[in-house]
Protein backbone atom coordinates (compact mmCIF):
# COMPACT_ATOMS: atom_id res chain seq x y z
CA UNK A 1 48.74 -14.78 4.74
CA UNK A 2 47.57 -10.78 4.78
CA UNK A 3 50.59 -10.25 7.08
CA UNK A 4 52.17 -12.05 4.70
CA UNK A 5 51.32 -10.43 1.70
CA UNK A 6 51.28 -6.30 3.34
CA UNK A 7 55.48 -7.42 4.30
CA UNK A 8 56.48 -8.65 0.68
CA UNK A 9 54.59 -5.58 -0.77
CA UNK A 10 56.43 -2.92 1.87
CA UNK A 11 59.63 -4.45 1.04
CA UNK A 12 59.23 -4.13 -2.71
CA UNK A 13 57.78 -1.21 -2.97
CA UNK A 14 60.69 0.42 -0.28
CA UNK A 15 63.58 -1.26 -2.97
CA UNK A 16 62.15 0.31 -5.61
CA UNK A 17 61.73 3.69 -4.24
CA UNK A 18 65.66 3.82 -3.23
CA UNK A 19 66.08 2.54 -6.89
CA UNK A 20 64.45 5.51 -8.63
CA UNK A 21 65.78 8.11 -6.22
CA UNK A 22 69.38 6.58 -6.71
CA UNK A 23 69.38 7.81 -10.47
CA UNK A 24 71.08 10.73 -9.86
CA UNK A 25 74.11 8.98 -8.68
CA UNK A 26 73.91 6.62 -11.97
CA UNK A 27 74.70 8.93 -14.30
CA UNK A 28 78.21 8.01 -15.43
CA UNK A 29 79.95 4.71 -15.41
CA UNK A 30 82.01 5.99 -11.97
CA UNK A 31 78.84 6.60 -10.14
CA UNK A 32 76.93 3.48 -11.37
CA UNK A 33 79.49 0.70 -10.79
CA UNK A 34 81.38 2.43 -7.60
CA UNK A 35 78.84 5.19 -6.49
CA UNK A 36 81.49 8.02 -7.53
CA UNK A 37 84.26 5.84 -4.91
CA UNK A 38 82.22 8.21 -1.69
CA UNK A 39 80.12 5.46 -0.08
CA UNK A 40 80.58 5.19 3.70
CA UNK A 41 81.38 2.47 6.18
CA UNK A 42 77.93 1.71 7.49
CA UNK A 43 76.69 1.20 3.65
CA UNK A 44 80.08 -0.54 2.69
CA UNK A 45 80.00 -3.03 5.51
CA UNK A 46 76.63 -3.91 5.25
CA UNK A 47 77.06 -4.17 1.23
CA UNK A 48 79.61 -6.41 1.71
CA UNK A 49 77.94 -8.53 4.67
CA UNK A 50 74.60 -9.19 2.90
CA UNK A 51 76.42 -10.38 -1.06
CA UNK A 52 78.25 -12.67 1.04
CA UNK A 53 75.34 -14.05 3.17
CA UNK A 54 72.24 -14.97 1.12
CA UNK A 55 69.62 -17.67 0.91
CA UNK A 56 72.54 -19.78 -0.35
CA UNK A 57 74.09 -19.78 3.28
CA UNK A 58 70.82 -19.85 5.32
CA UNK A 59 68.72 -22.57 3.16
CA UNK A 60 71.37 -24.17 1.89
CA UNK A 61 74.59 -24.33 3.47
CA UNK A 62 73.43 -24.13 7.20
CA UNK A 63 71.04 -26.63 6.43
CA UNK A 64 73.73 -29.07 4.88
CA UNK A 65 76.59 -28.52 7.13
CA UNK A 66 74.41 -28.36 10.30
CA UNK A 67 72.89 -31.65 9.42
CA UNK A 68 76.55 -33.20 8.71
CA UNK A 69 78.42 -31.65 11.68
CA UNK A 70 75.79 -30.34 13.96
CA UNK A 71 76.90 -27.57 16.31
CA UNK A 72 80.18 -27.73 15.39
CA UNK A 73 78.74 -26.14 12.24
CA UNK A 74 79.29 -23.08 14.57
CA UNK A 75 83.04 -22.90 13.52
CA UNK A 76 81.95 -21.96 9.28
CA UNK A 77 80.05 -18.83 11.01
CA UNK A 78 82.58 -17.87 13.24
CA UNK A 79 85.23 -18.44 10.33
CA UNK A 80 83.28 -16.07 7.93
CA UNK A 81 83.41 -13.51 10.56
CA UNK A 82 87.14 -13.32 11.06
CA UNK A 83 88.58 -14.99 8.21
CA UNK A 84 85.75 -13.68 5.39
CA UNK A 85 85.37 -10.12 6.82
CA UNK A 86 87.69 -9.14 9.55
CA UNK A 87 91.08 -10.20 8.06
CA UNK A 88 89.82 -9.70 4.33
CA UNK A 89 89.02 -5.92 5.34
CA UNK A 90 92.33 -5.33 6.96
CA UNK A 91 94.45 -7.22 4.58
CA UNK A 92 92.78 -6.20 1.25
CA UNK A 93 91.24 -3.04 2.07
CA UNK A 94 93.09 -0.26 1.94
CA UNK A 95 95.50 -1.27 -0.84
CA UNK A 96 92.76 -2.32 -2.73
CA UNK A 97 91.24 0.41 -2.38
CA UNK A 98 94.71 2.90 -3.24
CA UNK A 99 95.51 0.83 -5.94
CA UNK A 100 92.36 0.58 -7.77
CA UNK A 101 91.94 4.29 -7.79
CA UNK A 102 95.32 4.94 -8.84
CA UNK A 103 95.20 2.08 -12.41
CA UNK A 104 92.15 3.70 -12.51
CA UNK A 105 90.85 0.47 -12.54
CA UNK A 106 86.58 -0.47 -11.89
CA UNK A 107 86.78 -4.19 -11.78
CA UNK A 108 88.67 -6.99 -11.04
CA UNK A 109 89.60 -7.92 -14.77
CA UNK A 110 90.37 -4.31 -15.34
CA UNK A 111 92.58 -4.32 -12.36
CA UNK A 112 94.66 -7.19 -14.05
CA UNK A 113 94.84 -5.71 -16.70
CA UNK A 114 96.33 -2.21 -16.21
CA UNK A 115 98.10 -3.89 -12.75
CA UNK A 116 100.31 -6.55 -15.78
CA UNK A 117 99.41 -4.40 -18.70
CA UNK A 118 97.74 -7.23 -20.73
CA UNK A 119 94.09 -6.56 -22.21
CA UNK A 120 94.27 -10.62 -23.07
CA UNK A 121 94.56 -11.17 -19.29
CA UNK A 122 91.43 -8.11 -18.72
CA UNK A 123 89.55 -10.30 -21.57
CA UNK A 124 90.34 -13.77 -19.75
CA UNK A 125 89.33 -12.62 -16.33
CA UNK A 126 85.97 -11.21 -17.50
CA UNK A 127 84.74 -14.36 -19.05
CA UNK A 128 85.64 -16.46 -16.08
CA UNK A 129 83.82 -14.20 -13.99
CA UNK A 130 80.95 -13.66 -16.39
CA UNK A 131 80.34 -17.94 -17.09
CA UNK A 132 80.91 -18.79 -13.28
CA UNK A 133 79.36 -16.74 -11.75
CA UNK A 134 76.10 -17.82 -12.89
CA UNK A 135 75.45 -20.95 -11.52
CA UNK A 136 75.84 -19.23 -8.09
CA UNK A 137 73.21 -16.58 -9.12
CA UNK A 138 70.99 -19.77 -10.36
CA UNK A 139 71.53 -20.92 -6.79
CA UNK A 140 70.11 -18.00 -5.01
CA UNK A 141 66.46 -18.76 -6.44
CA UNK A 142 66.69 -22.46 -5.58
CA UNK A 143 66.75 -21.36 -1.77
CA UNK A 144 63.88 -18.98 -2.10
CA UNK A 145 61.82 -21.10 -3.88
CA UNK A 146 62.17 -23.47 -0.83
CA UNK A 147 60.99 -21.42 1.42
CA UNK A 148 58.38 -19.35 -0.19
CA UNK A 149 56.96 -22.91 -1.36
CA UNK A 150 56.63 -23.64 2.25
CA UNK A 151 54.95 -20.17 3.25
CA UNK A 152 52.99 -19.36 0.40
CA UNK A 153 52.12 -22.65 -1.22
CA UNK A 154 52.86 -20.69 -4.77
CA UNK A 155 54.71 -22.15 -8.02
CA UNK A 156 58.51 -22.15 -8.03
CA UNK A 157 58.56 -20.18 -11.45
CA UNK A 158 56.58 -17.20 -9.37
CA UNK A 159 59.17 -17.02 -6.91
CA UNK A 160 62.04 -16.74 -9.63
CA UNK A 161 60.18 -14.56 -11.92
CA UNK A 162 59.23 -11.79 -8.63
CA UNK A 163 62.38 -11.76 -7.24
CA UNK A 164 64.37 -11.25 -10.46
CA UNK A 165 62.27 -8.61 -12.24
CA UNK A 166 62.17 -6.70 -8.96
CA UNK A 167 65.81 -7.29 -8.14
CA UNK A 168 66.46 -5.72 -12.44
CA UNK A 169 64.24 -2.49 -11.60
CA UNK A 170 66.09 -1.42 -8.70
CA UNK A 171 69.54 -1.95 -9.59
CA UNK A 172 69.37 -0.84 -13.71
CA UNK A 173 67.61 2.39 -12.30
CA UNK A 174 70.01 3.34 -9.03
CA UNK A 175 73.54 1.21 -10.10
CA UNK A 176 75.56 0.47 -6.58
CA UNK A 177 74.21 3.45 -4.48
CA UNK A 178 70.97 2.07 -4.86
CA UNK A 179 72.24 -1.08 -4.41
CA UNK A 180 74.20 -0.30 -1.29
CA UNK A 181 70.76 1.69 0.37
CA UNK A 182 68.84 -0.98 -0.30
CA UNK A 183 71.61 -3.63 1.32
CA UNK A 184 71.83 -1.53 4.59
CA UNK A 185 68.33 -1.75 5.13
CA UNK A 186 68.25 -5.82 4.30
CA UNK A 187 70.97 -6.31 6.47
CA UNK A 188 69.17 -4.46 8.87
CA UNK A 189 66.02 -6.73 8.59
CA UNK A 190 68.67 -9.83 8.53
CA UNK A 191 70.40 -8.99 11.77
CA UNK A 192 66.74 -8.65 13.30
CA UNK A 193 65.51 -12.03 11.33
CA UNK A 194 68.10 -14.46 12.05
CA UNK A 195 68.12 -13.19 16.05
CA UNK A 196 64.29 -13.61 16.25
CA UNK A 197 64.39 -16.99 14.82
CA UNK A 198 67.08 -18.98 16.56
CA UNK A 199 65.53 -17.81 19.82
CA UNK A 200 62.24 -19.05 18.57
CA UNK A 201 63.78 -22.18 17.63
CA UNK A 202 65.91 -22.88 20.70
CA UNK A 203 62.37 -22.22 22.25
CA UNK A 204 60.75 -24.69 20.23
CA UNK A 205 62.75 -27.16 21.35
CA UNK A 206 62.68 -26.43 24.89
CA UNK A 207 65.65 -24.13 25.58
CA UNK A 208 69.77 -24.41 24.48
CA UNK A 209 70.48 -26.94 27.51
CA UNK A 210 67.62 -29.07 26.47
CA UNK A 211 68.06 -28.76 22.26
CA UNK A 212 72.05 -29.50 23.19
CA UNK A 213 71.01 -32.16 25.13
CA UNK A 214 68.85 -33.58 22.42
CA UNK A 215 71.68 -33.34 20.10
CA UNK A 216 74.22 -35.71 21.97
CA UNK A 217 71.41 -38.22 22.00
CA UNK A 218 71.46 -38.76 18.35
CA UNK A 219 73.28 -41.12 16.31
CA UNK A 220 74.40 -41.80 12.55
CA UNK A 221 75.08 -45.23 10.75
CA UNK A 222 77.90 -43.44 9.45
CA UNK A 223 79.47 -42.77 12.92
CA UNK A 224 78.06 -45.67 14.83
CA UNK A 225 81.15 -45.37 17.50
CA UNK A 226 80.62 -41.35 18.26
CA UNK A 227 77.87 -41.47 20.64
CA UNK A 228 77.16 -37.05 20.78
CA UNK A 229 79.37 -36.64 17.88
CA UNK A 230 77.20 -33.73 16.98
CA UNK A 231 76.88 -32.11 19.84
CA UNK A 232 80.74 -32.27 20.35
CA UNK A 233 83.67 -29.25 19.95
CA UNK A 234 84.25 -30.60 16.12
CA UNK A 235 81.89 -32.84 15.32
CA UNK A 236 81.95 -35.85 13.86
CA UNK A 237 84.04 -35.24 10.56
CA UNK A 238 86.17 -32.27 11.79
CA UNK A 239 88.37 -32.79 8.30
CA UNK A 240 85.67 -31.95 5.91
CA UNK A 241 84.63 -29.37 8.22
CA UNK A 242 88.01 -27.55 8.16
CA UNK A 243 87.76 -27.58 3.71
CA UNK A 244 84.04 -26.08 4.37
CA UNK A 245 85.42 -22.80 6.63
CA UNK A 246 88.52 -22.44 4.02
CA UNK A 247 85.98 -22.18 1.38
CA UNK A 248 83.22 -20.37 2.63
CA UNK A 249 86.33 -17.90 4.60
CA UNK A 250 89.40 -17.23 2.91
CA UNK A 251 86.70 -17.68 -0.39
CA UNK A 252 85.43 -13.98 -0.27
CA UNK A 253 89.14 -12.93 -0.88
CA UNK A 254 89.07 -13.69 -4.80
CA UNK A 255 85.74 -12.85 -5.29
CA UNK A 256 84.93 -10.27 -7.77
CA UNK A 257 81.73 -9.35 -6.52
CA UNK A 258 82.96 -8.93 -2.38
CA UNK A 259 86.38 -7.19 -3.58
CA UNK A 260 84.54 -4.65 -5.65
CA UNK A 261 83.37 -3.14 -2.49
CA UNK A 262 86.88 -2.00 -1.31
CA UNK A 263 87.15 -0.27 -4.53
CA UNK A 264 84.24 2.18 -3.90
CA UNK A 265 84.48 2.99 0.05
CA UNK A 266 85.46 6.29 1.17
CA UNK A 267 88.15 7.08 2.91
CA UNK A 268 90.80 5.39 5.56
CA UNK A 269 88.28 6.16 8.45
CA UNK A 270 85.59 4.51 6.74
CA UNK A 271 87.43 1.26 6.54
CA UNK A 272 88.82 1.47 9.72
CA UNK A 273 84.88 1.52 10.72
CA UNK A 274 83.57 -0.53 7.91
CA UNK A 275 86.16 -3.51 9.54
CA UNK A 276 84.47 -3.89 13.09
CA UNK A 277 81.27 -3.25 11.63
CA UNK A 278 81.53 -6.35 8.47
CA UNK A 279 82.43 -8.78 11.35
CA UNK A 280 79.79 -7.57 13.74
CA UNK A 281 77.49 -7.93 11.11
CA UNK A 282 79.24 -11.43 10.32
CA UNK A 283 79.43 -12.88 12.99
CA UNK A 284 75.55 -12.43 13.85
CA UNK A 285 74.12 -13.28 10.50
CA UNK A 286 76.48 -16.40 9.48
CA UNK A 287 77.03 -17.65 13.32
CA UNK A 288 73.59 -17.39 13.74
CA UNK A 289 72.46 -19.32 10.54
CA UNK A 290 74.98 -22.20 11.19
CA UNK A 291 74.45 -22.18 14.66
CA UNK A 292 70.76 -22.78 13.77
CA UNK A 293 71.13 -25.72 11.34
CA UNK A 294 73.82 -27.06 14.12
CA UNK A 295 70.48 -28.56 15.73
CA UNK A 296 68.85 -29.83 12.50
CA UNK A 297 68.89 -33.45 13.33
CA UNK A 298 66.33 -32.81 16.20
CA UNK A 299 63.82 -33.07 13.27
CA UNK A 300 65.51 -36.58 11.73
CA UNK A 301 62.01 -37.59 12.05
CA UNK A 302 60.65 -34.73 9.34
CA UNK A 303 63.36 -34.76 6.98
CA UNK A 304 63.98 -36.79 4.40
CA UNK A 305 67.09 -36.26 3.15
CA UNK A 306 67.89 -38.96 0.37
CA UNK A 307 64.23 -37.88 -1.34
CA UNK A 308 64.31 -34.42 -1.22
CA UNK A 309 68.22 -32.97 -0.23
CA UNK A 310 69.49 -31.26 2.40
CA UNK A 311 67.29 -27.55 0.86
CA UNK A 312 64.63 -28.83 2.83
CA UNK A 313 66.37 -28.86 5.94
CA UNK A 314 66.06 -25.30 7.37
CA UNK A 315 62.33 -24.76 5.76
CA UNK A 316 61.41 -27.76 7.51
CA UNK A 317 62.66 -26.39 11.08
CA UNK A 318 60.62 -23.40 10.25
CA UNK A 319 57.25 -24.20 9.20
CA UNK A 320 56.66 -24.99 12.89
CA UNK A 321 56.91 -21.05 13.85
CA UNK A 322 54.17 -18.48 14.22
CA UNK A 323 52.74 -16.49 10.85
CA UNK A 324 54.68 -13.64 12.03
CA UNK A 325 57.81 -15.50 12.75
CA UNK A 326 57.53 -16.71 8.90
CA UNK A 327 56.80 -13.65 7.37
CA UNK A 328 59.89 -12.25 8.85
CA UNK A 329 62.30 -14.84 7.74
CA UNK A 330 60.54 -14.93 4.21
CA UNK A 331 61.35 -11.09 4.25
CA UNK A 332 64.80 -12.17 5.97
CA UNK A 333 66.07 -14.40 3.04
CA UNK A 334 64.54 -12.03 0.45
CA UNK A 335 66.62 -9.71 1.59
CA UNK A 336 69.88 -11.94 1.65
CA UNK A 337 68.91 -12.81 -1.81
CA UNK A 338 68.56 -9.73 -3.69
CA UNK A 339 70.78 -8.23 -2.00
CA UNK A 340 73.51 -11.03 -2.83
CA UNK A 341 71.84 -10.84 -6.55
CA UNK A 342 72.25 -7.29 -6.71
CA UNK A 343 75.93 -7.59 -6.24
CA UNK A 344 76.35 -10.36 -8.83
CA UNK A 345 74.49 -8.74 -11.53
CA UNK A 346 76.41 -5.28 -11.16
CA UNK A 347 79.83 -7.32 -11.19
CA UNK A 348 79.20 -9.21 -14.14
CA UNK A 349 77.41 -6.28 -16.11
CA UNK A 350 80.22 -4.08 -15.52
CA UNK A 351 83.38 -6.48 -16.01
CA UNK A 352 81.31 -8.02 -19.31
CA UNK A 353 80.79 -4.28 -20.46
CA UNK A 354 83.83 -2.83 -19.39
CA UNK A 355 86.30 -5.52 -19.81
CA UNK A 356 85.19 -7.55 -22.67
CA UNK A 357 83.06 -6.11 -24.91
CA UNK A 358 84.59 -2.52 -24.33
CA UNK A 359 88.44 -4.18 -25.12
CA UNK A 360 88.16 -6.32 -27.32
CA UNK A 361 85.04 -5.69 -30.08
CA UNK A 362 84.02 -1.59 -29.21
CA UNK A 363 87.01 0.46 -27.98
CA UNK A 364 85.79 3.89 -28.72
CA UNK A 365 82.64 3.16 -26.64
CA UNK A 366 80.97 6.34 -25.35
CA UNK A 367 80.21 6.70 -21.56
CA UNK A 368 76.61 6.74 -22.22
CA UNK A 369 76.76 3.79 -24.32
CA UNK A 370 78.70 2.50 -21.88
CA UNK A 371 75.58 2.75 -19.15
CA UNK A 372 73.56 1.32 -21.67
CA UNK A 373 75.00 -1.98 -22.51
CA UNK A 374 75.74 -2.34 -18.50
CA UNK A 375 71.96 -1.66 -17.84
CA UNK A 376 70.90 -3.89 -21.08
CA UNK A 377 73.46 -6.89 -19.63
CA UNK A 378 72.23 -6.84 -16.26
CA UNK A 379 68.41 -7.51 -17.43
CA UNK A 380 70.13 -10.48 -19.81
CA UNK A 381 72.38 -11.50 -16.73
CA UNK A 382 69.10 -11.90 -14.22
CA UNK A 383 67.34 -13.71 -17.19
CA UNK A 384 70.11 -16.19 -17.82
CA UNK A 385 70.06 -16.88 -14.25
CA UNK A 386 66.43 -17.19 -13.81
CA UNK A 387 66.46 -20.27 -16.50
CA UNK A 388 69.00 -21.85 -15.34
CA UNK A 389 67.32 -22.08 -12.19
CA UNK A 390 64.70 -23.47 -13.15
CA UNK A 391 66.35 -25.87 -15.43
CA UNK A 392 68.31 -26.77 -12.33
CA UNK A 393 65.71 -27.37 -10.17
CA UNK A 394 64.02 -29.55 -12.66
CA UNK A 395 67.56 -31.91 -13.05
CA UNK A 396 69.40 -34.11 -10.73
CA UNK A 397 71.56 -31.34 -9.76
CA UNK A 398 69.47 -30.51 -6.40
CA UNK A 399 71.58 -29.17 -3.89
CA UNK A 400 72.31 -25.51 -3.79
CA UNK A 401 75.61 -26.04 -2.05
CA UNK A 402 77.09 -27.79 -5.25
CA UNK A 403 76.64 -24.79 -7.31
CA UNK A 404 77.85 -22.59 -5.31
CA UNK A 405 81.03 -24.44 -4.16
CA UNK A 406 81.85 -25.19 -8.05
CA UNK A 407 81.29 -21.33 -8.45
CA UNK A 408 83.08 -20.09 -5.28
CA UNK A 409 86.31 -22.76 -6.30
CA UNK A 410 86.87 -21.76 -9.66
CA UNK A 411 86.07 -17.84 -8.60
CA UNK A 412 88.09 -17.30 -5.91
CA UNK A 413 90.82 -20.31 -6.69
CA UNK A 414 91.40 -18.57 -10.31
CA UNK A 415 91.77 -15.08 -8.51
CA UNK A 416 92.12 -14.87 -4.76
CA UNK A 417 96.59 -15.51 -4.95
CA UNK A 418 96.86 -13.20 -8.15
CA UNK A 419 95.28 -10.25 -6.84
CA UNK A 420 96.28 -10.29 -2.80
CA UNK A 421 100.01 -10.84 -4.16
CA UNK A 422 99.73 -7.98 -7.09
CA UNK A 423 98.87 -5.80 -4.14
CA UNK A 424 101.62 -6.48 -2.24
CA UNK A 425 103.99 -8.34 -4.31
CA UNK A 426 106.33 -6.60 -6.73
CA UNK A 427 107.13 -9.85 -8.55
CA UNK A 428 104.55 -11.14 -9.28
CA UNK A 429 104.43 -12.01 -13.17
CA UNK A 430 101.57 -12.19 -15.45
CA UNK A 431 102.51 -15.69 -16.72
CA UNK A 432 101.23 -16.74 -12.89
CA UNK A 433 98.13 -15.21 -13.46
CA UNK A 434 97.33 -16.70 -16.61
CA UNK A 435 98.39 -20.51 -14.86
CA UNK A 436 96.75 -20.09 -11.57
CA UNK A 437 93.20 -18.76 -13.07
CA UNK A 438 93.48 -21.32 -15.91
CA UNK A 439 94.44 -24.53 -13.33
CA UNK A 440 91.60 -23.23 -11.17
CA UNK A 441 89.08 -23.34 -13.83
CA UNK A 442 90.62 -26.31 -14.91
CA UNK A 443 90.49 -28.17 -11.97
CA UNK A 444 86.81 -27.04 -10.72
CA UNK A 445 85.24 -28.30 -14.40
CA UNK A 446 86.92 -31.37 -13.73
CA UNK A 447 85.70 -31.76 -10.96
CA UNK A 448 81.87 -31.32 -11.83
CA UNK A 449 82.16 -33.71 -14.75
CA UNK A 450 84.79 -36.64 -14.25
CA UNK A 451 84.64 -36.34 -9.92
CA UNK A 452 85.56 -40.21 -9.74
CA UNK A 453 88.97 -39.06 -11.10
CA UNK A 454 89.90 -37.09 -8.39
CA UNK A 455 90.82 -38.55 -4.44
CA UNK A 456 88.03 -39.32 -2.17
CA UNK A 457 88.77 -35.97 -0.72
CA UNK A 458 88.72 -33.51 -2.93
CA UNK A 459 85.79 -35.74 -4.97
CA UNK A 460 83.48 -32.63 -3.33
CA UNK A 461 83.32 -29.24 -5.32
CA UNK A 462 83.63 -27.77 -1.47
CA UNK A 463 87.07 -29.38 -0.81
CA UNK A 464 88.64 -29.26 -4.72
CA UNK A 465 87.72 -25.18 -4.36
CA UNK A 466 89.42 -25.32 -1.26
CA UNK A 467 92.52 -26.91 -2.60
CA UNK A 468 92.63 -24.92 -5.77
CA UNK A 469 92.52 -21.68 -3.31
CA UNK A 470 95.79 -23.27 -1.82
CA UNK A 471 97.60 -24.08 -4.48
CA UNK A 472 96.96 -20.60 -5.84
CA UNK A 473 99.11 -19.84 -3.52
CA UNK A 474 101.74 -21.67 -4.32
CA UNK A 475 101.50 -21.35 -7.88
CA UNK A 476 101.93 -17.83 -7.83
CA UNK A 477 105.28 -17.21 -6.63
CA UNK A 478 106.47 -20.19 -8.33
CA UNK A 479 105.62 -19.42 -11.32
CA UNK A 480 106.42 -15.95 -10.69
CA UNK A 481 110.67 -17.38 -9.62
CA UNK A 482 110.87 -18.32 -14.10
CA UNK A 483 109.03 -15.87 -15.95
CA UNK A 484 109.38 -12.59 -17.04
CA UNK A 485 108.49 -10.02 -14.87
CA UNK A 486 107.61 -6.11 -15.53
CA UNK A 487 110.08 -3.26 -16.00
CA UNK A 488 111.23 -1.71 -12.69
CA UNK A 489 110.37 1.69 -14.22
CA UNK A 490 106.54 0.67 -14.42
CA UNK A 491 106.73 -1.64 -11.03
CA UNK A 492 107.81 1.25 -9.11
CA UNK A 493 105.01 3.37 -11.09
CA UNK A 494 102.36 1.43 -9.94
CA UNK A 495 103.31 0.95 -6.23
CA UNK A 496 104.07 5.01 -5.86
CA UNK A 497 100.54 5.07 -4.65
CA UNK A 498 101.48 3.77 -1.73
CA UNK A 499 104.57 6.15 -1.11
CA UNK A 500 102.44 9.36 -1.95
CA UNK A 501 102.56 12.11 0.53
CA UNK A 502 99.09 13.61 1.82
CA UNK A 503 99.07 16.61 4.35
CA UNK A 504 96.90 16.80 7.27
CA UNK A 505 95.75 19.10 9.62
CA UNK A 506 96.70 18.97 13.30
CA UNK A 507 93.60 17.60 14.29
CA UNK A 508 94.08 14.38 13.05
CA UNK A 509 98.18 13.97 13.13
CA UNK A 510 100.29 14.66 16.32
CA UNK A 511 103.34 16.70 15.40
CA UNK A 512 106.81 15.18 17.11
């Protein structure tokens, strides 16, 4: 428990260090929401890598999918790496991060709204973002409540209250380059974590032949005919499985939060680097975490799933490691937490602040008031958060993949086909925006309160965001074929910024 204790008060105390010294670079609105658009590839990557990984993928989706599919859970890590970070850095990237800088544009909404010209569209984008993206902050508490319950025997209303006053002190002082420091060294502690602990598992359980071996011994009632089913290439519902890596993959794509990284990275090297580096980073901390719960149902016998959900599932395969073992993935999921917290709070302060409050109610807002009211949200954001968690945890509403897959559907269905097609697309309309984010949003509340309505299939908030991810794509340049689109005059305005001419030196352009 003193090893315990000495970790958790190292960790806090390092976070807010980098928090206070990061004030300097939070002194406009530039520097606190993009770090003044100069942060480099190792910080970017590893930004982006730890708000997409957090205590929601290791406790609760890794637990849940690697109970339902067992190792063929494998396939959602290895999806995240290639689909989540590789291709989503060298598709969105670059032009995100031209394009942004040339609307002038610090969020998502804002983006819309200079990219179409419609502050009604900026307005409509910021309260989507704003509404759902606080059940998936509620989520990240659930997870660490789980497992600090398990280490430190303390009250769940500790854990929430800890983790989000420390998480508000770091990130109101320091804005994203404190943010950013303080995610390189999580990941860092993640990458270490998640290695150390599937090699003490696989241990545990006699070695990978033997834990594989294991695996293909167990059965299901629901699968009474696929004798190994988990141990197999696809396991034993490779349908469901498939909606699960389009979610959790091509997801990160619309996401305000993950995009808003692109926006503040450096220069063309730095992404170049910041692309091997996300899926490195990817591809170890999500393959890892769903190659873990891939062997969860070699502990049947100590899980009760139908009592207490599928949260318990990865807590349960680590109480059995060493003190120091459990101090480091305590520290481990901490860090995926805040760090993914960190990221939400920042997105929704700024897009609330900028793109709401700022357009439609104070329009002669001062930069410093500005700061303010971000600073001011964020504390209300984190407290919002914290009571719905515990509201949640209290309800029926138990598993942490639910929230997050009705946040990540309406999210990233509502935005991921606007924005990659403004980007590339020169007619697109706004009238497509407005119906894909509004069928999206549609669609996902449906979905969490009439789900009988819908088809067997998409009756799970996992495959109806899935399917509303699709069909943005679809919707889009349908919509797009009968509604008015934008002047060529201000078309070829905004996409000059890719056509602009930069001179370089010799040393990094061969002459013909």
């Amino acid at each position: 428990m003193a090893l315990k204790i000495i970790m958790l008060v190292v960790f806090f105390g390092s976070m807010i260090a980098i928090g206070l010294y990061c004030r300097k670079n939070a002194t406009d609105v530039q520097g606190f929401v993009l770090g003044g658009r100069s942060v480099g590839p190792w910080l970017t990557a590893f930004a982006y890598g730890t708000s997409y990984f957090s205590a929601v993928v290791f406790i609760g989706y890794a637990g849940q999918f690697g109970w339902k599919y067992g190792i063929a859970a494998t396939w959602i890590g290895l999806g995240n790496a290639f689909i989540g970070s590789m291709l989503a850095w060298v598709v969105l990237g670059r032009r995100t991060r031209i394009m942004s800088q040339h609307l002038q544009s610090a969020t998502m909404p804002e983006f819309f709204g200079k990219r179409f010209d419609s502050n009604p569209l900026k307005v409509l984008s910021s309260a989507i973002i704003f509404v759902f993206l606080i059940p998936y902050t509620a989520s990240l508490y659930n997870g660490l409540s789980r497992l600090f319950s398990m280490a430190f025997n303390i009250d769940y209303s500790v854990c929430i209250l800890l983790m989000a006053v420390l998480t508000a002190i770091y990130v109101i002082a320091g804005g994203y380059m404190a943010t950013a420091i303080n995610d390189f060294i999580q990941g860092i502690i993640m990458l270490i974590g998640i290695v150390a602990v599937v090699l003490a598992v696989l241990k545990t359980n006699g070695g990978f032949s033997e834990a594989l071996k294991g695996l293909s011994q167990v059965t299901d009632a629901a699968y009474p005919d696929m004798q190994g089913a988990f141990a197999s290439f696809f396991g034993p519902d490779p349908v469901n499985l498939l909606g699960v890596v389009i979610l959790t993959s091509l997801g990160t794509w619309g996401l305000p939060q993950m995009v808003q990284k692109f926006y503040a990275i450096k220069d063309e090297s730095a992404i170049k680097k910041g692309t091997i580096i996300s899926t490195l980073f990817a591809l170890i901390i999500a393959g890892g975490s769903y190659f873990l719960g891939g062997f969860a149902r070699l502990y049947s016998d100590k899980v009760d799933i139908a009592a207490n959900g599928y949260d318990t599932v990865i807590p349960t395969m680590l109480s059995e490691l060493s003190p120091i073992l459990i101090a480091i993935v305590v520290v481990l999921v901490l860090s995926a937490s805040m760090s993914t917290l960190s990221s939400l709070v920042i997105a929704s302060s700024s897009t609330l602040t900028l793109d709401f409050l700022k357009t439609a109610f104070f329009k002669r807002m001062s930069e410093k008031q500005q700061l303010l009211i971000m600073r001011i949200l964020i504390a209300v954001f984190i407290a919002i958060s914290a009571i719905i968690a515990i509201f949640q945890y209290k309800s029926s509403v138990t598993f942490i993949a639910q929230l997050m897959g009705i946040s990540w559907g309406a999210l990233a269905g509502a935005f991921l086909a606007p924005f990659l097609y403004s980007l590339y697309a020169k007619w697109v309309t706004k009238a497509s925006v407005y119906v894909c984010s509004l069928f999206s949003v549609v669609l996902m509340l449906a979905n969490m309160l009439v789900p009988q309505a819908f088809p067997a299939l998409l009756r799970s908030p996992l495959n109806a965001g899935s399917f509303a991810m699709l069909a943005g794509l679809v919707i889009v340049p349908v919509v797009s074929l009968f509604t008015k689109k934008q002047s060529s005059e201000r078309i070829g305005e905004i996409f000059s910024c890719y056509d602009a001419t930069v001179e370089v030196s010799v040393k990094r352009a061969l002459s013909k």
